[in-house]
N, C-alpha and C. Protein backbone atom coordinates (compact mmCIF):
# COMPACT_ATOMS: atom_id res chain seq x y z
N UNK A 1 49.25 -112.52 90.92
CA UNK A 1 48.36 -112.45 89.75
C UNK A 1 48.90 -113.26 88.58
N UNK A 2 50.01 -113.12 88.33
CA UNK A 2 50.80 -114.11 87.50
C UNK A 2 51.08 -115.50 87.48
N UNK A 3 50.85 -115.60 89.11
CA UNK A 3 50.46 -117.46 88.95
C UNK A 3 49.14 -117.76 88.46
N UNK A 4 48.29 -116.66 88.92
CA UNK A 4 46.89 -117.23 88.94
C UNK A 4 46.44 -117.26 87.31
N UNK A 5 47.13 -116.45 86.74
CA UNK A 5 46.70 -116.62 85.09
C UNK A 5 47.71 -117.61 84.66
N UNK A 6 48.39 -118.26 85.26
CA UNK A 6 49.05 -119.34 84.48
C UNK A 6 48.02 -120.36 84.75
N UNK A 7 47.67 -120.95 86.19
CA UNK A 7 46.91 -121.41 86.41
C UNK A 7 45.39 -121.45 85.38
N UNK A 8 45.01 -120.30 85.42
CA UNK A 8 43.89 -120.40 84.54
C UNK A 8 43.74 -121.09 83.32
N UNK A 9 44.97 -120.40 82.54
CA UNK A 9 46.01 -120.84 80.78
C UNK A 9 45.89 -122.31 81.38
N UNK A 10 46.53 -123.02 82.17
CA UNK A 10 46.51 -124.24 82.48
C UNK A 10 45.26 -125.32 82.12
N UNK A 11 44.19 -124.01 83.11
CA UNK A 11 42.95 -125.14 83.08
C UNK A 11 42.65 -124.95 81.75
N UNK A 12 42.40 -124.04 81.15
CA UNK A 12 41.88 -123.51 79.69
C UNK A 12 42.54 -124.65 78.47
N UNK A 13 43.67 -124.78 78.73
CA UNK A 13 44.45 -125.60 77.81
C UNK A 13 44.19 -126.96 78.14
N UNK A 14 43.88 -127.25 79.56
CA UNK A 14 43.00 -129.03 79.54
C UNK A 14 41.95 -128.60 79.03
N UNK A 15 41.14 -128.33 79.24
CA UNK A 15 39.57 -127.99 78.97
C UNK A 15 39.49 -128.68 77.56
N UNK A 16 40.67 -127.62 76.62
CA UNK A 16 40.17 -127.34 75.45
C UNK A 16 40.40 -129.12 74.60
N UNK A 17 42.01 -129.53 75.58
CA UNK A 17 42.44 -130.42 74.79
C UNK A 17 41.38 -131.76 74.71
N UNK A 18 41.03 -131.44 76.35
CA UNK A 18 39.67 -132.26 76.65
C UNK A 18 38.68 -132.36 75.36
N UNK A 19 38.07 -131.19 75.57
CA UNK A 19 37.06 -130.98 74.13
C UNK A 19 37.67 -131.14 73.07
N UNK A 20 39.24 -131.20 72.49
CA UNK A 20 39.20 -131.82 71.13
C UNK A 20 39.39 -133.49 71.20
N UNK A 21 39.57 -134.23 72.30
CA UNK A 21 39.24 -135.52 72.40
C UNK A 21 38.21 -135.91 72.15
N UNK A 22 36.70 -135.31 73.02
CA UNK A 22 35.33 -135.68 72.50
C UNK A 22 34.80 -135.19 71.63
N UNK A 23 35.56 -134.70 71.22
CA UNK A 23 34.76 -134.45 69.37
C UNK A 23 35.75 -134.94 68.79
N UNK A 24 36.99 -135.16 68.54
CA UNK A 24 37.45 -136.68 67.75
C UNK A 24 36.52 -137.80 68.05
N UNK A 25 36.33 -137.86 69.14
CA UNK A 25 35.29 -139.12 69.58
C UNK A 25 34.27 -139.27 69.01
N UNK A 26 33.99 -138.14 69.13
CA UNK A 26 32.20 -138.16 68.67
C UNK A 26 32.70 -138.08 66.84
N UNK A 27 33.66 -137.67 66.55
CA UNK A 27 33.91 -137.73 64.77
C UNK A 27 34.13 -139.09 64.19
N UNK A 28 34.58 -139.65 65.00
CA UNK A 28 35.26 -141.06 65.02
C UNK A 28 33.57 -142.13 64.84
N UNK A 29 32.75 -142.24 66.21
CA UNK A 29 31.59 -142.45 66.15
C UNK A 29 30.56 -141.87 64.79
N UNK A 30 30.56 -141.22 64.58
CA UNK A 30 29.92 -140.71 63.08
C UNK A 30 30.20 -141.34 61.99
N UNK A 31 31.64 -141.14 61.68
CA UNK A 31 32.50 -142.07 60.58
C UNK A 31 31.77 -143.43 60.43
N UNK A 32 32.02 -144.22 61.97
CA UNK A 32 31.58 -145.40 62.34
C UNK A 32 29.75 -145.53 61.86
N UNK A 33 29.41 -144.62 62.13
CA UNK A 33 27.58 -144.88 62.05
C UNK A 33 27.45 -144.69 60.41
N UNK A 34 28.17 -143.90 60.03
CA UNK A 34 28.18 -143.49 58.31
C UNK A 34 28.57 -144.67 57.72
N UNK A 35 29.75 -145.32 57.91
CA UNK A 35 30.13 -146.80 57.43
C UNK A 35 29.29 -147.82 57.37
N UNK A 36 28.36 -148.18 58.34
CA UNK A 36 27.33 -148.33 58.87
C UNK A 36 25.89 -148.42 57.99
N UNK A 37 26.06 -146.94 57.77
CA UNK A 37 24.63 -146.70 56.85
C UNK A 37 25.01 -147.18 55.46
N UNK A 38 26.05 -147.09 54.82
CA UNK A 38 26.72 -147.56 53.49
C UNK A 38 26.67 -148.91 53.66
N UNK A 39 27.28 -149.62 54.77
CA UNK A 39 27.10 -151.01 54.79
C UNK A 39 25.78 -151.51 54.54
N UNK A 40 24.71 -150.53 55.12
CA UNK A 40 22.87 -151.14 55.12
C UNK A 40 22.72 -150.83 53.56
N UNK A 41 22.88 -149.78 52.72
CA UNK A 41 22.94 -149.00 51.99
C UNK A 41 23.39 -150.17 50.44
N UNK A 42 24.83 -151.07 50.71
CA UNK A 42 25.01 -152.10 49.73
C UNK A 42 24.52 -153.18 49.80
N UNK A 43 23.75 -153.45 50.80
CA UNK A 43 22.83 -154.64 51.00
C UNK A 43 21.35 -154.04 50.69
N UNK A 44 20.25 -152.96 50.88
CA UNK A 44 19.62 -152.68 50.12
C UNK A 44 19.50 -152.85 48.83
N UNK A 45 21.07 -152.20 48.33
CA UNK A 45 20.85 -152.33 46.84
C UNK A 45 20.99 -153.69 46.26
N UNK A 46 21.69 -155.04 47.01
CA UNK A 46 21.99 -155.99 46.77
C UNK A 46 20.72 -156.67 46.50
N UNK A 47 19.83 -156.26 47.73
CA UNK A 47 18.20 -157.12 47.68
C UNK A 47 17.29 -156.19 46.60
N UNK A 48 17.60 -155.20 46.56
CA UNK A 48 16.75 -154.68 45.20
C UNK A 48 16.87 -154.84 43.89
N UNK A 49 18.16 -155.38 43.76
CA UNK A 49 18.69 -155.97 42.30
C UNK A 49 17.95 -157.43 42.26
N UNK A 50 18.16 -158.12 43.23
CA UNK A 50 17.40 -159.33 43.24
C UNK A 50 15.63 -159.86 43.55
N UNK A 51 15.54 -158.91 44.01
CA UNK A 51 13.75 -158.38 43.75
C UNK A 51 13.77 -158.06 42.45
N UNK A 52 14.42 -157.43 41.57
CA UNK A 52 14.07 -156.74 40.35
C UNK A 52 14.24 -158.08 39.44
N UNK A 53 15.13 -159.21 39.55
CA UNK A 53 15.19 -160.04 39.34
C UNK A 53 14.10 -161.04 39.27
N UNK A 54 13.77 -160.98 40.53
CA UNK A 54 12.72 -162.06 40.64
C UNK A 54 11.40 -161.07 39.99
N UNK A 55 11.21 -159.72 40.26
CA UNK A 55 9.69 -159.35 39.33
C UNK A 55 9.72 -159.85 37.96
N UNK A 56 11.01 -159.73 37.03
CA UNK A 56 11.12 -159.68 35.79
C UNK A 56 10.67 -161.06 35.50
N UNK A 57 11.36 -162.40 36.23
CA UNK A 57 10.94 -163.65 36.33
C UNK A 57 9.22 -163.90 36.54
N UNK A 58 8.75 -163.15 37.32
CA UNK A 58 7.54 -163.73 37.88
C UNK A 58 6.51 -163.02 36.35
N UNK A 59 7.15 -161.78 35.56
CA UNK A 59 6.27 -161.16 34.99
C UNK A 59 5.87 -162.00 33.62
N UNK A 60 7.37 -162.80 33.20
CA UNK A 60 7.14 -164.00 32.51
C UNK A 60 5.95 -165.08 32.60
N UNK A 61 6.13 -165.58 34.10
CA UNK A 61 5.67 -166.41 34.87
C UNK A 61 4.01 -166.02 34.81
N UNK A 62 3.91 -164.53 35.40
CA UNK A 62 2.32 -163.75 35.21
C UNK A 62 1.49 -164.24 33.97
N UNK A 63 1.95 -164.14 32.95
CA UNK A 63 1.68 -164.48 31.94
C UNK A 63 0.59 -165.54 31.50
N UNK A 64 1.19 -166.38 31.81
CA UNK A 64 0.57 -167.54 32.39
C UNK A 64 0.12 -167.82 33.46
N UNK A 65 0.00 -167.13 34.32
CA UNK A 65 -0.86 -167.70 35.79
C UNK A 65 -1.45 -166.10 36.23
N UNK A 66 -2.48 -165.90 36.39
CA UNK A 66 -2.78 -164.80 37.03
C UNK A 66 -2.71 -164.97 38.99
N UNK A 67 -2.49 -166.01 39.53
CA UNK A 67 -2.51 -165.74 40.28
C UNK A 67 -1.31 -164.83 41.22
N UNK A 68 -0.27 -164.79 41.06
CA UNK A 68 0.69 -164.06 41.52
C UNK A 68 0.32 -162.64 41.79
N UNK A 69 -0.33 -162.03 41.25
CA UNK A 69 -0.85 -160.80 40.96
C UNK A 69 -0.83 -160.35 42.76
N UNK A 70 -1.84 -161.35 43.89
CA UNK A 70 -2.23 -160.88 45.13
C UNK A 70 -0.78 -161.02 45.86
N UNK A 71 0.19 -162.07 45.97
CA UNK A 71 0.90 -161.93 46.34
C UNK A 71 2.23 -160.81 46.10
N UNK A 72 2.20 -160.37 45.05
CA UNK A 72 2.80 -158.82 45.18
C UNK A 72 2.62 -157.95 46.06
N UNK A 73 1.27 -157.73 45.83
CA UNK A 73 0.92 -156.74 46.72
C UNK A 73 1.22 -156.27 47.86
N UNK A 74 0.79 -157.55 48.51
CA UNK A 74 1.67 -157.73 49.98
C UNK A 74 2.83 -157.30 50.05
N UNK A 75 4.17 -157.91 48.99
CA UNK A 75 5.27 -157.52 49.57
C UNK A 75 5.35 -156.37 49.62
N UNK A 76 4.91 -155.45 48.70
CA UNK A 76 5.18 -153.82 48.63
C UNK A 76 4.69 -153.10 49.90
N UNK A 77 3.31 -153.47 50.56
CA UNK A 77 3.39 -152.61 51.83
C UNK A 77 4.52 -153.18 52.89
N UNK A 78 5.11 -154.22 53.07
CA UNK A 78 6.22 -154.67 53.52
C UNK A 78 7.49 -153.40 53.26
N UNK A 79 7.70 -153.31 51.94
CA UNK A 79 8.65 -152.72 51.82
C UNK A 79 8.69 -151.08 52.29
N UNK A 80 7.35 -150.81 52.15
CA UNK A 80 7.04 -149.04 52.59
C UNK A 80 7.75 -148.96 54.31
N UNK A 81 6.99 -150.11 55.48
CA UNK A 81 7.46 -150.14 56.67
C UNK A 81 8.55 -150.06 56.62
N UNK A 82 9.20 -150.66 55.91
CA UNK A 82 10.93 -151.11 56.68
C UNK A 82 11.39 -149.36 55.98
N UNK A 83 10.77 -148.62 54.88
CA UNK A 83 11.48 -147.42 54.60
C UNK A 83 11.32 -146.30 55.88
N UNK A 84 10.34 -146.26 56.00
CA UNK A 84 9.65 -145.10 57.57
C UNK A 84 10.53 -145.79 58.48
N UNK A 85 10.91 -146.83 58.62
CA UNK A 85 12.17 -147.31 59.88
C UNK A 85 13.22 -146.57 59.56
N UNK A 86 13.86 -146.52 58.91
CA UNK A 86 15.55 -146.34 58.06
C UNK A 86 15.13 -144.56 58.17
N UNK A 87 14.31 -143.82 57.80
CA UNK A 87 13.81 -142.42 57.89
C UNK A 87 14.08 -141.90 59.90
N UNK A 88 13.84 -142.71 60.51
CA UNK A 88 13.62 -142.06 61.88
C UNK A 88 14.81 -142.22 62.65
N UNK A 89 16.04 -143.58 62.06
CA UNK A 89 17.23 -143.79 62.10
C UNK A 89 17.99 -142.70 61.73
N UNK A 90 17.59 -142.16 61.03
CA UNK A 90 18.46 -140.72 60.44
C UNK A 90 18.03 -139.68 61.43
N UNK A 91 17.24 -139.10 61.51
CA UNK A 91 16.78 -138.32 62.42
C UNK A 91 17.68 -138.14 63.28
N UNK A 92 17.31 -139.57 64.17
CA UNK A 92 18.29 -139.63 65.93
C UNK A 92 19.84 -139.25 65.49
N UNK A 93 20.55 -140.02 64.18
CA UNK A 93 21.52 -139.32 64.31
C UNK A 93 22.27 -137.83 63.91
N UNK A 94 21.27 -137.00 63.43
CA UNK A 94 21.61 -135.94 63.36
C UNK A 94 21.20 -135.28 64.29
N UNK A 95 20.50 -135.23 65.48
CA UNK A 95 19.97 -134.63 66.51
C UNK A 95 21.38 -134.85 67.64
N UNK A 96 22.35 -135.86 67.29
CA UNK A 96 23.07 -136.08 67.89
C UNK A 96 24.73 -135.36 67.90
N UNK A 97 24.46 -135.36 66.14
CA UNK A 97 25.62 -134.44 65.84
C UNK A 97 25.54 -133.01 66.10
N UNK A 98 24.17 -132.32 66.32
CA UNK A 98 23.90 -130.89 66.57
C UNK A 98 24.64 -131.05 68.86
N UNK A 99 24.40 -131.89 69.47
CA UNK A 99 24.86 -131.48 70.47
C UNK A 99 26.23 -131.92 70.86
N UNK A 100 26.96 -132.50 69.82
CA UNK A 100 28.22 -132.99 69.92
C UNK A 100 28.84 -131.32 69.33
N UNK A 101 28.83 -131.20 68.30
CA UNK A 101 29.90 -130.18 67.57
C UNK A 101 29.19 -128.92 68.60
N UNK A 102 28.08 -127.81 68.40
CA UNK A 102 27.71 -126.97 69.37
C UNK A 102 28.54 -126.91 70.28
N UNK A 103 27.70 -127.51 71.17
CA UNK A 103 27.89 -127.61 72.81
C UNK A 103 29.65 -127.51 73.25
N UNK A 104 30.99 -127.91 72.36
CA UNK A 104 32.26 -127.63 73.00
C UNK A 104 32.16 -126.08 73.02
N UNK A 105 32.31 -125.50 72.14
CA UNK A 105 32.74 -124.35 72.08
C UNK A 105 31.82 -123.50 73.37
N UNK A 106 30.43 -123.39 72.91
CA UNK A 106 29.85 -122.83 74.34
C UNK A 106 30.36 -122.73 76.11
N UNK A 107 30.69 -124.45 76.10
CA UNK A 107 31.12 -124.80 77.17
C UNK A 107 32.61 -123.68 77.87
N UNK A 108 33.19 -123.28 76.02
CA UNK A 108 34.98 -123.07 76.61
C UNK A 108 34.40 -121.64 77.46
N UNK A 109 33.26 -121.08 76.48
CA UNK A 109 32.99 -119.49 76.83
C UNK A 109 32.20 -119.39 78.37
N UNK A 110 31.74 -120.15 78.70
CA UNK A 110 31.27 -120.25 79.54
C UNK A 110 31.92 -120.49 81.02
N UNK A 111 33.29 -121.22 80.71
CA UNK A 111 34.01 -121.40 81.61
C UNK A 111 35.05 -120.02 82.00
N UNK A 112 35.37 -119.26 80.85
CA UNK A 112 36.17 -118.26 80.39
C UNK A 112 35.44 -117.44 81.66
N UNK A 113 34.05 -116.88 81.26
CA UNK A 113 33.40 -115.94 82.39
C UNK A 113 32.94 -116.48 83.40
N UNK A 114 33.37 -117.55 83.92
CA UNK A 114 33.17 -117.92 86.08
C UNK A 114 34.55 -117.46 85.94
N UNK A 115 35.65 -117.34 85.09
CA UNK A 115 37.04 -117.50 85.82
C UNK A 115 36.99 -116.06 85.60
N UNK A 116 36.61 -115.05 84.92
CA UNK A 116 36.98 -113.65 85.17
C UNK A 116 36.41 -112.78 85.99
N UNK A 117 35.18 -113.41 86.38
CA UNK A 117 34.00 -113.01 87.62
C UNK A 117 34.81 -113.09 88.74
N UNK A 118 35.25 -114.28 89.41
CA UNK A 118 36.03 -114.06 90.39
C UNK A 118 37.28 -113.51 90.25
């Protein structure tokens, strides 16, 4: 009986060390996708400073020409699409972090009761 619970302690202690590898992994990957979103995040703001730029220019410009007026327009439903993109990007990755962190711990308990059943 005393081997067999070392044995067990054995597997239990890979298992676990196992599971704190893939969730460093999967923490590591997050970090990475978060860096990621900050990287998209200073280039947004980079092109919105320079849109704000160019409106202030064109509003001068308006002034004198009414035609500019139609070509605005346009760009703004442009800009709504690309936001509903960046919205559904978020989504996937939090649907991802719910079965990364969860799912170790379940797994340890789960393994705990096949090994005390037999």
């Amino acid at each position: 009986m005393a081997q067999h619970r070392t044995r067990v302690e054995e597997e239990n202690k890979e298992e676990e060390e196992e599971e704190e590898e893939e969730e460093e992994e999967e923490e590591e990957e997050e970090e990475e996708e978060e860096e990621e979103e900050e990287e998209e995040e200073r280039r947004r703001r980079i092109r919105r400073r320079r849109i704000r730029r160019r409106r202030i220019r064109r509003r001068r410009i308006r002034r004198r020409r009414r035609r500019r007026r139609r070509r605005r327009r346009r760009r703004r439903r442009r800009r709504r699409r690309r936001r509903r993109r960046r919205r559904r990007r978020r989504r996937r990755r939090r649907r991802r972090r719910r079965r990364g962190g969860g799912g170790g711990a379940r797994v340890v308990e789960g393994m705990c009761t096949a090994v005390t059943a037999q």
